[in-house]
C-alpha atoms as a PDB file:
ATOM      1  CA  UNK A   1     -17.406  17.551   5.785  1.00  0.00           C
ATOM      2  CA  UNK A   2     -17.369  15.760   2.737  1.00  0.00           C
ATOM      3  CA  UNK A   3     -19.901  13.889   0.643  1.00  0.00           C
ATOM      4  CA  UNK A   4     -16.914  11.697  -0.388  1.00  0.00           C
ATOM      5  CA  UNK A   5     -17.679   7.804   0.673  1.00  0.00           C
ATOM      6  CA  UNK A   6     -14.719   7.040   3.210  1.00  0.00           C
ATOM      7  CA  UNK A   7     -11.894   5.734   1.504  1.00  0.00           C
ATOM      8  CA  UNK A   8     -10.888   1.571   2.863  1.00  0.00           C
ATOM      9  CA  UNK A   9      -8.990   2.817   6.088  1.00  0.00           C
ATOM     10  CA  UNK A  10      -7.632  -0.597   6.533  1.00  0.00           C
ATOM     11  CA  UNK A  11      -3.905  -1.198   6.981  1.00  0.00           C
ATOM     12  CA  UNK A  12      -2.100  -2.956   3.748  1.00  0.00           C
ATOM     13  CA  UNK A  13      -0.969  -6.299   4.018  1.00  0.00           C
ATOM     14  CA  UNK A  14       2.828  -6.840   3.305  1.00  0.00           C
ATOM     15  CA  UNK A  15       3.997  -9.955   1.303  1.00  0.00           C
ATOM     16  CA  UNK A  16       4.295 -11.539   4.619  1.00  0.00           C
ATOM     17  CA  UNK A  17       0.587 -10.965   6.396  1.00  0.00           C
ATOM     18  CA  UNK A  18      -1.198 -12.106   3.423  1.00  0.00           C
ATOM     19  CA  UNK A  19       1.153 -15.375   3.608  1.00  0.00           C
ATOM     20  CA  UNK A  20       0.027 -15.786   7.173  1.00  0.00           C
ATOM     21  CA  UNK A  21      -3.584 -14.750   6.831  1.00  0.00           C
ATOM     22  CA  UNK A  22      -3.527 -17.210   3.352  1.00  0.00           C
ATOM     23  CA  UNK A  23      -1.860 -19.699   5.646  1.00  0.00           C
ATOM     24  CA  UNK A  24       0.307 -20.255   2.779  1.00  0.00           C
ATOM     25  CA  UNK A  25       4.228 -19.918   2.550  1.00  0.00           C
ATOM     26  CA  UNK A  26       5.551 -16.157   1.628  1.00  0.00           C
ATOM     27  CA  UNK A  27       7.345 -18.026  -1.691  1.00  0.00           C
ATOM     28  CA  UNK A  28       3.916 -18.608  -2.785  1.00  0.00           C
ATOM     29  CA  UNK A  29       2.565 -15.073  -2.265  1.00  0.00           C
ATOM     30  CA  UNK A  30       6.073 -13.930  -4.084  1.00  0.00           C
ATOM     31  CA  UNK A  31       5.474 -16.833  -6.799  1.00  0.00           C
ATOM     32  CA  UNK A  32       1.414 -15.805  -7.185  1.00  0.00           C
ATOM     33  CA  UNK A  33       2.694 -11.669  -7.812  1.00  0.00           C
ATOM     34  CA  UNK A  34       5.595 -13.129 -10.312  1.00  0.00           C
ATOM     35  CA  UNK A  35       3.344 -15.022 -12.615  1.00  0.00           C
ATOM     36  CA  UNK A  36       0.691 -12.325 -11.964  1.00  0.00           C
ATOM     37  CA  UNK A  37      -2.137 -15.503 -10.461  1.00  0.00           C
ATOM     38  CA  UNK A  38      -2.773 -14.127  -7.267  1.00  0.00           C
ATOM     39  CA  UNK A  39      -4.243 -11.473  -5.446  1.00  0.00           C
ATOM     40  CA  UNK A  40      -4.430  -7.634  -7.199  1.00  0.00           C
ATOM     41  CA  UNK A  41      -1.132  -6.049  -5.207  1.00  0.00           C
ATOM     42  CA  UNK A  42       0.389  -2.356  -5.185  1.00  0.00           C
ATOM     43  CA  UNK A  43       3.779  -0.930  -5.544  1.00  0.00           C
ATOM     44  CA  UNK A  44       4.535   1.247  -2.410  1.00  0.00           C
ATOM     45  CA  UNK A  45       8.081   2.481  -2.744  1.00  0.00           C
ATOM     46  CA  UNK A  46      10.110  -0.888  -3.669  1.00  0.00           C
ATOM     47  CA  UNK A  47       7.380  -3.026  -1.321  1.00  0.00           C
ATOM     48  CA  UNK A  48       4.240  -5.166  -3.096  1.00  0.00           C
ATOM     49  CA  UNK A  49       1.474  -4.355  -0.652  1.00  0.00           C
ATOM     50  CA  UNK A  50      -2.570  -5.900  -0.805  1.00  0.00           C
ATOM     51  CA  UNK A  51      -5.457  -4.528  -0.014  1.00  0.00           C
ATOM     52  CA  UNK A  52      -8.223  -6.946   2.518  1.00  0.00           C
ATOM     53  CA  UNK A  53     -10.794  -6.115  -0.664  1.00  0.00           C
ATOM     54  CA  UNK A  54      -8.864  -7.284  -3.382  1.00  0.00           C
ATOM     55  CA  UNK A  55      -7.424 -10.861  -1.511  1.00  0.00           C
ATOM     56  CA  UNK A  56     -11.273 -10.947  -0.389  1.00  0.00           C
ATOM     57  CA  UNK A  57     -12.434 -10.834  -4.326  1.00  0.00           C
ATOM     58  CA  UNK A  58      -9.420 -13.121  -5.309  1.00  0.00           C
ATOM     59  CA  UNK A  59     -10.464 -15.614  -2.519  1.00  0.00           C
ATOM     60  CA  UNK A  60     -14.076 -15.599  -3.914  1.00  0.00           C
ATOM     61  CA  UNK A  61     -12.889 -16.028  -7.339  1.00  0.00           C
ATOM     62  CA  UNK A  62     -10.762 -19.036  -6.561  1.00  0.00           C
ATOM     63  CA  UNK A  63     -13.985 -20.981  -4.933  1.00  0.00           C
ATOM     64  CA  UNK A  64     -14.286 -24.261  -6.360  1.00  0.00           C
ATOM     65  CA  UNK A  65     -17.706 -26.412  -6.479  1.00  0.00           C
ATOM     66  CA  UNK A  66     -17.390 -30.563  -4.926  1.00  0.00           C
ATOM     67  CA  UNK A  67     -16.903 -31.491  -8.697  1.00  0.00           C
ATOM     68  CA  UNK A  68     -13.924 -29.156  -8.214  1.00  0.00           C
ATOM     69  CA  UNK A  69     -14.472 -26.754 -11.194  1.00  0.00           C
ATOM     70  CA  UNK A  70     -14.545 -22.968 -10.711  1.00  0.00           C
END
């Protein structure tokens, strides 16, 4: 037993899931990682994959107020 917190056992999105969870179209999630704009991602092997934190602190950093400013 360790006194180690528990590392964030959820699975990685691919590319792909965080289109679909985004409801957005996988260009943009490949567009958003090329310009460096969207979510914080990680190089596994040749694949880009995101962790449910990081698009969870991106989302709350792209809310916008009615006047529509962040």
């Amino acid at each position: 037993m360790t006194d180690a917190a528990p590392a964030d056992t959820a699975p990685l999105l691919s590319s792909q899931q965080l289109a679909e969870y985004l409801q957005v179209p996988v260009q943009t999630v490949y567009d958003w990682a090329a310009r460096g704009t969207g979510p914080a991602r990680h190089k596994v092997g040749r694949y880009s994959r995101y962790r449910r934190a990081d698009v969870e602190a991106w989302l709350d950093a792209q809310k916008v107020t009615s006047a529509g400013s962040r």
